[in-house]
N, C-alpha and C. Protein backbone atom coordinates (compact mmCIF):
# COMPACT_ATOMS: atom_id res chain seq x y z
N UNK A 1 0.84 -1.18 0.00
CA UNK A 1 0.00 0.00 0.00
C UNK A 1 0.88 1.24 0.00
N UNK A 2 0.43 2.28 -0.95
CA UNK A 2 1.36 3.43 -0.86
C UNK A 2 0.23 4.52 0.20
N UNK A 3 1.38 5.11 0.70
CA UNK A 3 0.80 5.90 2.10
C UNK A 3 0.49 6.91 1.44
N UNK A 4 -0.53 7.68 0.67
CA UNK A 4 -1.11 9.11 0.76
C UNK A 4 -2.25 9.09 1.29
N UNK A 5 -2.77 10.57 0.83
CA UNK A 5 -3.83 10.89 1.91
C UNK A 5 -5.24 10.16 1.31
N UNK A 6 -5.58 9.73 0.01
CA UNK A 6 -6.74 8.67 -0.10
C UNK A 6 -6.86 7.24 0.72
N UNK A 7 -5.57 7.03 0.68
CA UNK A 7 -5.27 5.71 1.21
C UNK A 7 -5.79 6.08 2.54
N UNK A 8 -4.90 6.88 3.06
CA UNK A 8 -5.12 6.98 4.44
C UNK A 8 -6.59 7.66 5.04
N UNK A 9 -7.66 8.26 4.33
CA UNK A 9 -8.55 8.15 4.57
C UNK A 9 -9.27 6.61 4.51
N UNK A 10 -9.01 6.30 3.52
CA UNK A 10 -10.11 4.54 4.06
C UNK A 10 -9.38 4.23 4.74
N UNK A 11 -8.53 3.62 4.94
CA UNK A 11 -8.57 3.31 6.30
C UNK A 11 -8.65 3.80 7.42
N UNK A 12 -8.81 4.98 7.63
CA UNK A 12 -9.65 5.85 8.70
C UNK A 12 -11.11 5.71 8.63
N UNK A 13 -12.04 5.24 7.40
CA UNK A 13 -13.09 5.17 8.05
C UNK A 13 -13.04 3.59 8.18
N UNK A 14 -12.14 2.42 7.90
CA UNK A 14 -12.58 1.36 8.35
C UNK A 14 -12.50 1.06 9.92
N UNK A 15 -10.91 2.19 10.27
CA UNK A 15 -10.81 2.15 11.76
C UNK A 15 -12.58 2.70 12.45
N UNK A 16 -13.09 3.97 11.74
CA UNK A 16 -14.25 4.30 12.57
C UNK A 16 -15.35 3.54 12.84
N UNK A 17 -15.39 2.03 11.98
CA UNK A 17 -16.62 1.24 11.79
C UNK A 17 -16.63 1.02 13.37
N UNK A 18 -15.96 0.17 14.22
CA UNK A 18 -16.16 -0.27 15.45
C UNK A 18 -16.88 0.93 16.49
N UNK A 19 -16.13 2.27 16.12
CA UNK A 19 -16.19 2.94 16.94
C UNK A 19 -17.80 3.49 17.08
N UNK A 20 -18.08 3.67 15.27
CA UNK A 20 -19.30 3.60 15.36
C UNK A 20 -20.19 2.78 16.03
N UNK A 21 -19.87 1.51 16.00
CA UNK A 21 -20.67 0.71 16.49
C UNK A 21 -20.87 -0.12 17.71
N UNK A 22 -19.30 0.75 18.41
CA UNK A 22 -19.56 0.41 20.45
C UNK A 22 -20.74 1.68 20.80
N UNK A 23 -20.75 2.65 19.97
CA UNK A 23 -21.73 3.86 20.76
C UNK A 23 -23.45 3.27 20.91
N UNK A 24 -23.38 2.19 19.89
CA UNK A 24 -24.51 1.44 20.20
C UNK A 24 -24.45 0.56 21.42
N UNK A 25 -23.42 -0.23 21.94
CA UNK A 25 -23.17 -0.98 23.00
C UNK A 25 -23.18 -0.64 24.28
N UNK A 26 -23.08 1.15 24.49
CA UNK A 26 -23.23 1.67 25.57
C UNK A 26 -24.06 2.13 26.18
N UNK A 27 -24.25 2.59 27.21
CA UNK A 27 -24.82 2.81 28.64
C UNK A 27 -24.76 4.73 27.82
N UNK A 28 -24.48 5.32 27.02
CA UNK A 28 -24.11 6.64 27.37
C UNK A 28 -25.06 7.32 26.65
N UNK A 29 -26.17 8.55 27.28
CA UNK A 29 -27.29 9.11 26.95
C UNK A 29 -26.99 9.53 25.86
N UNK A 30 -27.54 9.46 24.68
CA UNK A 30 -27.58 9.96 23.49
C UNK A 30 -26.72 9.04 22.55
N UNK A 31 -26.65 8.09 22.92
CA UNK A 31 -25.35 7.56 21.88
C UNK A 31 -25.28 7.39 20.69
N UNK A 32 -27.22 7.69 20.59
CA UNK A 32 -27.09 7.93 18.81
C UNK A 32 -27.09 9.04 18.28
N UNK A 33 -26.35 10.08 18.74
CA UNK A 33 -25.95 11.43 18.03
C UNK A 33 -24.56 11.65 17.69
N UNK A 34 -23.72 10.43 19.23
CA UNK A 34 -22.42 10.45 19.17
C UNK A 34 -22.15 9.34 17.79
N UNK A 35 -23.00 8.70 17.40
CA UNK A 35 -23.04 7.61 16.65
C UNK A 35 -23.11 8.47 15.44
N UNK A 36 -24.18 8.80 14.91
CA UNK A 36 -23.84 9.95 13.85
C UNK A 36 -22.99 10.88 13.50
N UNK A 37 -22.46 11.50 14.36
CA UNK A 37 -21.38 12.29 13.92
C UNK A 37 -20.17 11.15 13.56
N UNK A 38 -20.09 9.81 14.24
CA UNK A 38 -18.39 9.20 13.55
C UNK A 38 -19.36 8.43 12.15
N UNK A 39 -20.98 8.60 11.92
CA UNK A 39 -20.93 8.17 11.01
C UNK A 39 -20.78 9.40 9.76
N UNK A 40 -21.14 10.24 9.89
CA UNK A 40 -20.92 11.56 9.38
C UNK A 40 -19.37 11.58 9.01
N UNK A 41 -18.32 11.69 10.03
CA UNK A 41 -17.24 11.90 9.87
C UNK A 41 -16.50 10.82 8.34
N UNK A 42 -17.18 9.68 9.17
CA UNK A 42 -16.83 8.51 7.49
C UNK A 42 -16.96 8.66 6.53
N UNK A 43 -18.61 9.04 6.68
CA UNK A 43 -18.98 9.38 5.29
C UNK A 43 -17.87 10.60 4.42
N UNK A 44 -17.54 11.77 4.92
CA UNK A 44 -16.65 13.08 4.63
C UNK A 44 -15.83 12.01 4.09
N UNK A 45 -14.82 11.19 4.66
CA UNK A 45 -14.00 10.25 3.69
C UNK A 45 -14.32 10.02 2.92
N UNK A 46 -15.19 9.33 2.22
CA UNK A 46 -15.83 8.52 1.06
C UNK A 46 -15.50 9.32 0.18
N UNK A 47 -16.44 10.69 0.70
CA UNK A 47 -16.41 11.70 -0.47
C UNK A 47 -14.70 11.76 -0.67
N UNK A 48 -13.86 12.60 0.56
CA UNK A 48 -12.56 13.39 0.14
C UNK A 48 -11.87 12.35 -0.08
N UNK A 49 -11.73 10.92 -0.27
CA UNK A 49 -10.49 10.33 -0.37
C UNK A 49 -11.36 10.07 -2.52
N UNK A 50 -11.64 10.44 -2.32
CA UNK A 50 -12.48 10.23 -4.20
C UNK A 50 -11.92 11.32 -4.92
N UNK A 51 -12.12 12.57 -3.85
CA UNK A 51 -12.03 13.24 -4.61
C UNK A 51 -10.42 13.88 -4.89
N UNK A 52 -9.70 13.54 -3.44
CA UNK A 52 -7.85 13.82 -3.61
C UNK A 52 -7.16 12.73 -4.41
N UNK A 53 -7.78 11.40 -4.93
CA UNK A 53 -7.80 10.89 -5.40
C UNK A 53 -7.68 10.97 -6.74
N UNK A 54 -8.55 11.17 -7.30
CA UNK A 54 -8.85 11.88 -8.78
C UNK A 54 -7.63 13.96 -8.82
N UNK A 55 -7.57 14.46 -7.94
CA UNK A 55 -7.16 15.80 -7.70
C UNK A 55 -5.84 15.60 -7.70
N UNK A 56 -5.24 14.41 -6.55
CA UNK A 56 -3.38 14.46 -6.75
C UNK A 56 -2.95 13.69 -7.74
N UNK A 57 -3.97 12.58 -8.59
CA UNK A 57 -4.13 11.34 -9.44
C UNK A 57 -2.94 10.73 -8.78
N UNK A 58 -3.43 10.10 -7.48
CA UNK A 58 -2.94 8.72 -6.93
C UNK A 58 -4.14 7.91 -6.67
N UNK A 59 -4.27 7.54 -7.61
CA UNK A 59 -5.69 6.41 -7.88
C UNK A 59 -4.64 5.45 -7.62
N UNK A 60 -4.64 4.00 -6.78
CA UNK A 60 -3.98 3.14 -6.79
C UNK A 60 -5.08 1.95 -6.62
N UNK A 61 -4.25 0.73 -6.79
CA UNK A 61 -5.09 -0.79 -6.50
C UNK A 61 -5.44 -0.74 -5.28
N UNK A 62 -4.74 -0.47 -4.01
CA UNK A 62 -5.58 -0.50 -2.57
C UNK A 62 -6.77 0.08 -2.35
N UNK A 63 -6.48 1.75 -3.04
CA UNK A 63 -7.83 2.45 -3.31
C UNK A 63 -9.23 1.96 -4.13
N UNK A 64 -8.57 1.65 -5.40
CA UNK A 64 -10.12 1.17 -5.66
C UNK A 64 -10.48 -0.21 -5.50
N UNK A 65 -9.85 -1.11 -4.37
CA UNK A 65 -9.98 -2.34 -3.85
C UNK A 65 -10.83 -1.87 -2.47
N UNK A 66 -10.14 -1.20 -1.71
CA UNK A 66 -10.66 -0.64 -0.33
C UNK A 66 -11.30 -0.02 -0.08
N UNK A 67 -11.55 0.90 -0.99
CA UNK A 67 -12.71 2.25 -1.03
C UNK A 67 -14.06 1.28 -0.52
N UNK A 68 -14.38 0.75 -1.73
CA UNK A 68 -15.59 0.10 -2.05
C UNK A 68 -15.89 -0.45 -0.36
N UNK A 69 -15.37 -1.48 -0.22
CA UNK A 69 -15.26 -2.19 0.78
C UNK A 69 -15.66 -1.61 2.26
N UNK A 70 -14.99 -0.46 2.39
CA UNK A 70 -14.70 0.34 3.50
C UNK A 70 -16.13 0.84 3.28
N UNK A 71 -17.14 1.50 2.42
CA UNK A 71 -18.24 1.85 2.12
C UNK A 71 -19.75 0.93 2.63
N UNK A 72 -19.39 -0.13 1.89
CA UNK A 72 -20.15 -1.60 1.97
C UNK A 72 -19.58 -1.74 3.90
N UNK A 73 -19.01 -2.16 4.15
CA UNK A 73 -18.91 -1.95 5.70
C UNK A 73 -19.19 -1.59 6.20
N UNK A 74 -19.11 0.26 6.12
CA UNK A 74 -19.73 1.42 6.65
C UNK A 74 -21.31 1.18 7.06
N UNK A 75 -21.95 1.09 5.80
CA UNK A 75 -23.54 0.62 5.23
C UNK A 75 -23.61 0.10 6.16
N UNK A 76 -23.02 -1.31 5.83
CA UNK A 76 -23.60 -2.58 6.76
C UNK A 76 -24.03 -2.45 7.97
N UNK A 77 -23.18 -2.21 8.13
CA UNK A 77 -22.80 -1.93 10.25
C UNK A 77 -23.54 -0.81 10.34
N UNK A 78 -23.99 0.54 10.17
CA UNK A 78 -25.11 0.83 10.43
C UNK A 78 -26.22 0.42 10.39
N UNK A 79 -26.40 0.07 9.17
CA UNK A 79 -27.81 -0.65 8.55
C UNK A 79 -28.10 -2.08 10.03
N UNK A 80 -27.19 -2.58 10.32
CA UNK A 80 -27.36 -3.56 11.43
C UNK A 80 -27.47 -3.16 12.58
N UNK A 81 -26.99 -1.64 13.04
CA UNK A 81 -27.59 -1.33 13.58
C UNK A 81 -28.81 -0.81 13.87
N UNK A 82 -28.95 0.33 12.95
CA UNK A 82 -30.21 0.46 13.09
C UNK A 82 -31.09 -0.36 13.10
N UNK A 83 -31.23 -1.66 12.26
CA UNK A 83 -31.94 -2.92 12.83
C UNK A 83 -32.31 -2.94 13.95
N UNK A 84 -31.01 -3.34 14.76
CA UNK A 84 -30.91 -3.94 16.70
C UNK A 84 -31.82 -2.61 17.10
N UNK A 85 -31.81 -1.52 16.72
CA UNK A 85 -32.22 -0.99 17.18
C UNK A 85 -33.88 -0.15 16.99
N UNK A 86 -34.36 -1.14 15.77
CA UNK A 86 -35.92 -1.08 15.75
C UNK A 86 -35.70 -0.10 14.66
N UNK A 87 -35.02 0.39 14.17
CA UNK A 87 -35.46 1.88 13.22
C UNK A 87 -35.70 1.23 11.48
N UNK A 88 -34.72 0.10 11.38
CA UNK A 88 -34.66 -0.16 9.69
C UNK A 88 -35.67 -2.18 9.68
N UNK A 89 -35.76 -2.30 8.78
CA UNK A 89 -36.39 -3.75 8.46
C UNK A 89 -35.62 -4.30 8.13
N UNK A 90 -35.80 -5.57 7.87
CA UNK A 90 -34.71 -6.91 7.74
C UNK A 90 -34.83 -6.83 6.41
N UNK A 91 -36.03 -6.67 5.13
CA UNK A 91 -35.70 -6.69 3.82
C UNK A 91 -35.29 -5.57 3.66
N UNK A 92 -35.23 -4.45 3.83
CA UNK A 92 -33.97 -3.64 2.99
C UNK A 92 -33.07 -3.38 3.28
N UNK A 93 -32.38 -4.27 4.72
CA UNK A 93 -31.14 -4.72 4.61
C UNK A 93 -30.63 -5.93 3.58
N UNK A 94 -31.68 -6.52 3.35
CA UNK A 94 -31.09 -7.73 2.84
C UNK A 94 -31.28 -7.35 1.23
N UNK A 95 -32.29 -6.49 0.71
CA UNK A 95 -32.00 -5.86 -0.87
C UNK A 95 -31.19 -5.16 -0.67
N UNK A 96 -30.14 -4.02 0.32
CA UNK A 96 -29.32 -3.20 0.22
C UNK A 96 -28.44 -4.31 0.04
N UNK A 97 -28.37 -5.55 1.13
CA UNK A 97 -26.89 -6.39 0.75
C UNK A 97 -26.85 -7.09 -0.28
N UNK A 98 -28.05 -7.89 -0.75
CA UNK A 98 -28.28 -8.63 -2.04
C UNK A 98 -27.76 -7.93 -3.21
N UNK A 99 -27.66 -6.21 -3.24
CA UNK A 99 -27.43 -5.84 -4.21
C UNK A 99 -25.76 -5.76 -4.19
N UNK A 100 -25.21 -5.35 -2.98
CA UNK A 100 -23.73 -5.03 -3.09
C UNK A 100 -23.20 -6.20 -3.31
N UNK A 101 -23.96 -7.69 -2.69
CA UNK A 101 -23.17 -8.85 -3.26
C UNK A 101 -23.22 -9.21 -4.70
N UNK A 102 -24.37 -8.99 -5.03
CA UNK A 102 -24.20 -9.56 -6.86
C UNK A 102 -23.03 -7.99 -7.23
N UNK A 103 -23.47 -6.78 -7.32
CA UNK A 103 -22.06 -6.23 -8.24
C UNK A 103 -20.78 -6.36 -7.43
N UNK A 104 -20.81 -6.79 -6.60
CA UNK A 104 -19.21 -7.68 -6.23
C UNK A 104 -18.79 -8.09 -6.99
N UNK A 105 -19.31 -9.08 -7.34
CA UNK A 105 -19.56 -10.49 -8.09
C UNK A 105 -19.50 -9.89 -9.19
N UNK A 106 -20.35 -9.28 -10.16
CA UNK A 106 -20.58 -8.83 -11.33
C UNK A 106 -18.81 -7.73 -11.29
N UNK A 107 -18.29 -6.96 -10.74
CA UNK A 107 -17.24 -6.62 -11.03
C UNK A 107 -15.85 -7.84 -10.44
N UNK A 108 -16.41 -8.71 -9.94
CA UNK A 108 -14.88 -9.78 -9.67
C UNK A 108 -15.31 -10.32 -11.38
N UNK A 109 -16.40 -10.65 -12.02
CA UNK A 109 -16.65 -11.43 -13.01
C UNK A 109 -15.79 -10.82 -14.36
N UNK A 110 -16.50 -9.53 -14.11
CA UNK A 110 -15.28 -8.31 -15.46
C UNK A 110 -13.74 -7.97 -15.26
N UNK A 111 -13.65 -8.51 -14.19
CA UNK A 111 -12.43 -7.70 -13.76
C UNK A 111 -11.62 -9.10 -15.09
N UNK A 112 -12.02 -10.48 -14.60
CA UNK A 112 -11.78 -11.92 -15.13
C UNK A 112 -11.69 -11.43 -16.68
N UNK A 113 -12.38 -10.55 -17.23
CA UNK A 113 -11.88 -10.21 -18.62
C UNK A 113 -11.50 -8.81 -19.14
N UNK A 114 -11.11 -8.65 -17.76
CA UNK A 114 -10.14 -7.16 -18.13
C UNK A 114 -10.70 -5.72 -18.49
N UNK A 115 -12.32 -6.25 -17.60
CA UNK A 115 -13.17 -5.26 -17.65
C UNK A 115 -13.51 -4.79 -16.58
N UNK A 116 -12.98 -3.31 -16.46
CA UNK A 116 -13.81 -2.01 -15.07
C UNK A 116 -14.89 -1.54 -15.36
N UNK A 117 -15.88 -2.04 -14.36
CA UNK A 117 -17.45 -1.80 -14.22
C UNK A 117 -17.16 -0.13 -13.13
N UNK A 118 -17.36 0.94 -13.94
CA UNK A 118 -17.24 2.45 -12.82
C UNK A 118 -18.74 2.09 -12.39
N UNK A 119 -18.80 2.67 -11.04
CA UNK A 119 -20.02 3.44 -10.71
C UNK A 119 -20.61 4.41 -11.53
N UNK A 120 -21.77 4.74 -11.63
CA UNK A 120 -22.73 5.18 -12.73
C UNK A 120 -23.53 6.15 -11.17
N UNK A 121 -24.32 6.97 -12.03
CA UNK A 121 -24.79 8.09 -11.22
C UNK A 121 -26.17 7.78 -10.29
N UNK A 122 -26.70 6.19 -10.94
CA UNK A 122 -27.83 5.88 -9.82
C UNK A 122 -27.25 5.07 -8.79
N UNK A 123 -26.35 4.60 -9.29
CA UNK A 123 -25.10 3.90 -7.89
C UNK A 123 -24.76 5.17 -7.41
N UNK A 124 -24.53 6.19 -7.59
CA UNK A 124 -23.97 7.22 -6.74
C UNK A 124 -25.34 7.96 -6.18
N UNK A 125 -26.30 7.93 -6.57
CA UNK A 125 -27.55 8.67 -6.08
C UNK A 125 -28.04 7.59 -5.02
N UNK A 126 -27.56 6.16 -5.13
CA UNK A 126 -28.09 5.18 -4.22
C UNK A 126 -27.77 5.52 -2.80
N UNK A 127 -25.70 5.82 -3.24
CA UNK A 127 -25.01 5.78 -2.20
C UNK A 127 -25.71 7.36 -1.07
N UNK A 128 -25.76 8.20 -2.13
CA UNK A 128 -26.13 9.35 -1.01
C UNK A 128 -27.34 9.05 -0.28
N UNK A 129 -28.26 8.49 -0.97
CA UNK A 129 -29.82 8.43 -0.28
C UNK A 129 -29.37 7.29 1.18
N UNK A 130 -28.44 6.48 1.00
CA UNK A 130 -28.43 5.59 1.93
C UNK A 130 -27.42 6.76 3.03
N UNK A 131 -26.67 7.26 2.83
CA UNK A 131 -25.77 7.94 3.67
C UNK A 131 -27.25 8.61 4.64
N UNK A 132 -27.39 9.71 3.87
CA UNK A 132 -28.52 10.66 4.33
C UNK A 132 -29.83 9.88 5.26
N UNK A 133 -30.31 8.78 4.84
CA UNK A 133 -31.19 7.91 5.53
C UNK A 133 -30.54 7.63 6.80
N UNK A 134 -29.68 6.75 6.83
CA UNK A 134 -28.88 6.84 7.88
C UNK A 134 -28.66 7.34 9.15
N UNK A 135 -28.08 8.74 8.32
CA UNK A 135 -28.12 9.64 9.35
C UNK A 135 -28.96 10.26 10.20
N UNK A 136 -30.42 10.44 9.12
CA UNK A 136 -31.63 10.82 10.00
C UNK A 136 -31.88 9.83 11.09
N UNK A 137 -32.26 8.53 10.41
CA UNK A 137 -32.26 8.05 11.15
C UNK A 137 -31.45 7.74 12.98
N UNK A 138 -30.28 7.65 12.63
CA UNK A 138 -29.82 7.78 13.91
C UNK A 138 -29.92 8.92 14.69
N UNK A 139 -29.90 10.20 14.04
CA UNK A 139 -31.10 11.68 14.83
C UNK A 139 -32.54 11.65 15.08
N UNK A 140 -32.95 10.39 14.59
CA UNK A 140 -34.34 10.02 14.49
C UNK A 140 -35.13 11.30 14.09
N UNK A 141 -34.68 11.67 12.95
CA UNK A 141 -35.06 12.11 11.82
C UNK A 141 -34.86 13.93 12.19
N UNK A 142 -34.39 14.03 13.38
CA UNK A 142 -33.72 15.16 13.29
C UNK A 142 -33.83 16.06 12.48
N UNK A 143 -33.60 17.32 11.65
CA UNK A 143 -34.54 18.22 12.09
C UNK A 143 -35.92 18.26 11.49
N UNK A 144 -35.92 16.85 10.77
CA UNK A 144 -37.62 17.10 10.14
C UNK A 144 -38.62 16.23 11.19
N UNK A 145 -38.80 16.14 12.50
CA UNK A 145 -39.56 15.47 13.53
C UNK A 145 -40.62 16.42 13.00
N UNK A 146 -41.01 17.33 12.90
CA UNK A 146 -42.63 17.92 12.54
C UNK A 146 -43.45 16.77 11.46
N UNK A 147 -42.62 16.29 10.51
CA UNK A 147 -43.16 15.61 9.31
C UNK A 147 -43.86 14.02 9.76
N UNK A 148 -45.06 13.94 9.13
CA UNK A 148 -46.11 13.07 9.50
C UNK A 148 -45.76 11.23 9.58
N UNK A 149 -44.08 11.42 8.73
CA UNK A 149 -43.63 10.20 8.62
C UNK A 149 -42.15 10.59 8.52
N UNK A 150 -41.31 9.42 8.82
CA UNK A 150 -39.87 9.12 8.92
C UNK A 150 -39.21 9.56 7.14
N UNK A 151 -38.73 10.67 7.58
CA UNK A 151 -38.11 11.15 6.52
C UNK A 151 -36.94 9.94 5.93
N UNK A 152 -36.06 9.94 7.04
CA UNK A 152 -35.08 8.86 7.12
C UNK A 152 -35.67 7.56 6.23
N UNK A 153 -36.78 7.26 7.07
CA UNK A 153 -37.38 5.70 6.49
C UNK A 153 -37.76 5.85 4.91
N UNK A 154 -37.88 7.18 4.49
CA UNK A 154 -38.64 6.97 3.33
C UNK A 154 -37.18 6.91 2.28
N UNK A 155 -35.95 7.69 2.64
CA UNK A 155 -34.74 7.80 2.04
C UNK A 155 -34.19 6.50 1.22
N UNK A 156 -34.53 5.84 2.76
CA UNK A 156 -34.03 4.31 2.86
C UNK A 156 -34.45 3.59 1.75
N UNK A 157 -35.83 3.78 1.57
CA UNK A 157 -36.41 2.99 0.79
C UNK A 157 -36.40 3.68 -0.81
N UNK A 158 -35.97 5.01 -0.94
CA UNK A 158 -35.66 5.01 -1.76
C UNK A 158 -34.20 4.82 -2.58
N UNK A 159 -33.38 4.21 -1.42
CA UNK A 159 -31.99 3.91 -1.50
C UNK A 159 -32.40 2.03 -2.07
N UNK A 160 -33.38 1.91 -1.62
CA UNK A 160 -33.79 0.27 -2.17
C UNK A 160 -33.90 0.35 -3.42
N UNK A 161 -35.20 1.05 -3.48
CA UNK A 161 -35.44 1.14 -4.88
C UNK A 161 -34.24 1.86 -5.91
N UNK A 162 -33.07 2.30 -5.63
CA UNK A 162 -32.18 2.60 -6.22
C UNK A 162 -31.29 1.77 -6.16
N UNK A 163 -31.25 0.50 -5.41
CA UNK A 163 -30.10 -0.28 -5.24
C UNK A 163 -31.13 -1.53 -6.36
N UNK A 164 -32.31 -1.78 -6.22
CA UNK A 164 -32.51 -2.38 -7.74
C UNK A 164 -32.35 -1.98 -8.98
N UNK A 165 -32.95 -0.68 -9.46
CA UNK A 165 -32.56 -0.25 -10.47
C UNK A 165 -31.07 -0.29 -10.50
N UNK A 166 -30.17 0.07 -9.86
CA UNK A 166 -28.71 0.65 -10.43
C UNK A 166 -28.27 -0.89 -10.92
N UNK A 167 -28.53 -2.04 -10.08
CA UNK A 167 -28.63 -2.72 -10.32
C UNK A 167 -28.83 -3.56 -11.62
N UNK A 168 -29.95 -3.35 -11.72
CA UNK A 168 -30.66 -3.93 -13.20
C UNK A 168 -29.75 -3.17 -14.01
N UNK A 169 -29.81 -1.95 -14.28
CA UNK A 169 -28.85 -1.02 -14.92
C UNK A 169 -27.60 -1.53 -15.08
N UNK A 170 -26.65 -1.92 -14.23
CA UNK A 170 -24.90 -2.48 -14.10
C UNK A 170 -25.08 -3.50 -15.53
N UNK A 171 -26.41 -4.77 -14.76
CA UNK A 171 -26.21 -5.63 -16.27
C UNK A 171 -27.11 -5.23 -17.44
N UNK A 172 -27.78 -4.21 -17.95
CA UNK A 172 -28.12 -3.91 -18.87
C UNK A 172 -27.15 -3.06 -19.76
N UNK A 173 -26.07 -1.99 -18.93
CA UNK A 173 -25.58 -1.60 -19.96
C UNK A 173 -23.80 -2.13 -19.97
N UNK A 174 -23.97 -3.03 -19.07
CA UNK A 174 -22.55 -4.18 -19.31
C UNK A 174 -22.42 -5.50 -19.31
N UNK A 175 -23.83 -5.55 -20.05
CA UNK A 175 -24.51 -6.85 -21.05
C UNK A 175 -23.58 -7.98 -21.37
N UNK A 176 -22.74 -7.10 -22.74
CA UNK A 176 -21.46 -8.18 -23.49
C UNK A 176 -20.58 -8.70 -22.24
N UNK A 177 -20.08 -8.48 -21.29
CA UNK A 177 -19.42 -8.72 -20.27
C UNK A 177 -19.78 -10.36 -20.04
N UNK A 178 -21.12 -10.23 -20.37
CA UNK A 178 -21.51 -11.54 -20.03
C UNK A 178 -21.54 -12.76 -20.72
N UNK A 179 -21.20 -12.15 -22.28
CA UNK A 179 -21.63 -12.98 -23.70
C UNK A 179 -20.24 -13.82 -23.65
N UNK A 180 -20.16 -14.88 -23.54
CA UNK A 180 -19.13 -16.37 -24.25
C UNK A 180 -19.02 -16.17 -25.59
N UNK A 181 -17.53 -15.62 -25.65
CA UNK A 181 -16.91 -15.54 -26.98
C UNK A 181 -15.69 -16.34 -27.49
């Protein structure tokens, strides 16, 4: 691994996953605000290690091996929390994960013929709606509590419905990927 500052942001937010997720384990009033802000703080990685990335062009193999990963982690481990903790459902954790495991898969499959599957802009509209859901959620919906329903919850679900489409999308427009030649 070469040490710059992309690098060294993911792995700063993989170090924050735990941390995020003892504030759930504790005894300490509010722990889901302290929980949001280190999930907040991660998220700021995602974005700045993308974007010093592309800015100093030290795009390397750890980076776009770990990025992803460190992201999908991030997700997870909230998303499981918020579970334990009554706010999210068991199916759109399991369509949020169903989806990150098939384009795993679908980019370990291209990689096998020397093909990079980029993220596309409803994979990136997925990723924000899930960030943003998230977060309300763990403010429990913070500052929109006036509104008649869970702002957060509705994010979520439109982070579902964006994690099928982007989905369907990956193999519709990287089709040949799939064709035996």
């Amino acid at each position: 691994m070469k040490w710059n500052a992309p690098n060294v942001l993911t792995l700063l937010r993989i170090m924050l996953i735990p941390v995020f997720v003892l504030f759930f384990f504790t005894d300490i009033p509010n722990w889901n605000i302290y929980a949001a802000i280190i999930f907040i703080a991660a998220a700021i990685t995602d974005w700045a290690d993308g974007y010093l990335a592309r800015k100093m062009n030290v795009v390397s193999n750890f980076g776009k091996l770990w990025d992803p990963v460190a992201d999908k982690l991030l997700v997870l481990a909230a998303l499981l929390v918020l579970m334990a903790w009554g706010k999210v459902g068991f199916v759109a954790i399991l369509v949020i994960i169903g989806r990150e495991l098939i384009m795993s898969a679908v980019r370990a499959f291209a990689a096998t013929k020397n093909v990079v599957i980029q993220a596309d802009m409803a994979g990136k509209l997925k990723t924000v709606a899930q960030f943003i859901a998230i977060i309300l959620l763990l403010l429990a919906d913070w500052p929109f509590w006036f509104l008649p329903f869970s702002l957060g919850e509705v994010l979520l679900w439109v982070s579902v419905a964006l994690s099928v489409y982007s989905c369907i999308a990956y193999f519709v427009k990287n089709r040949k990927v799939f064709e035996d030649r």
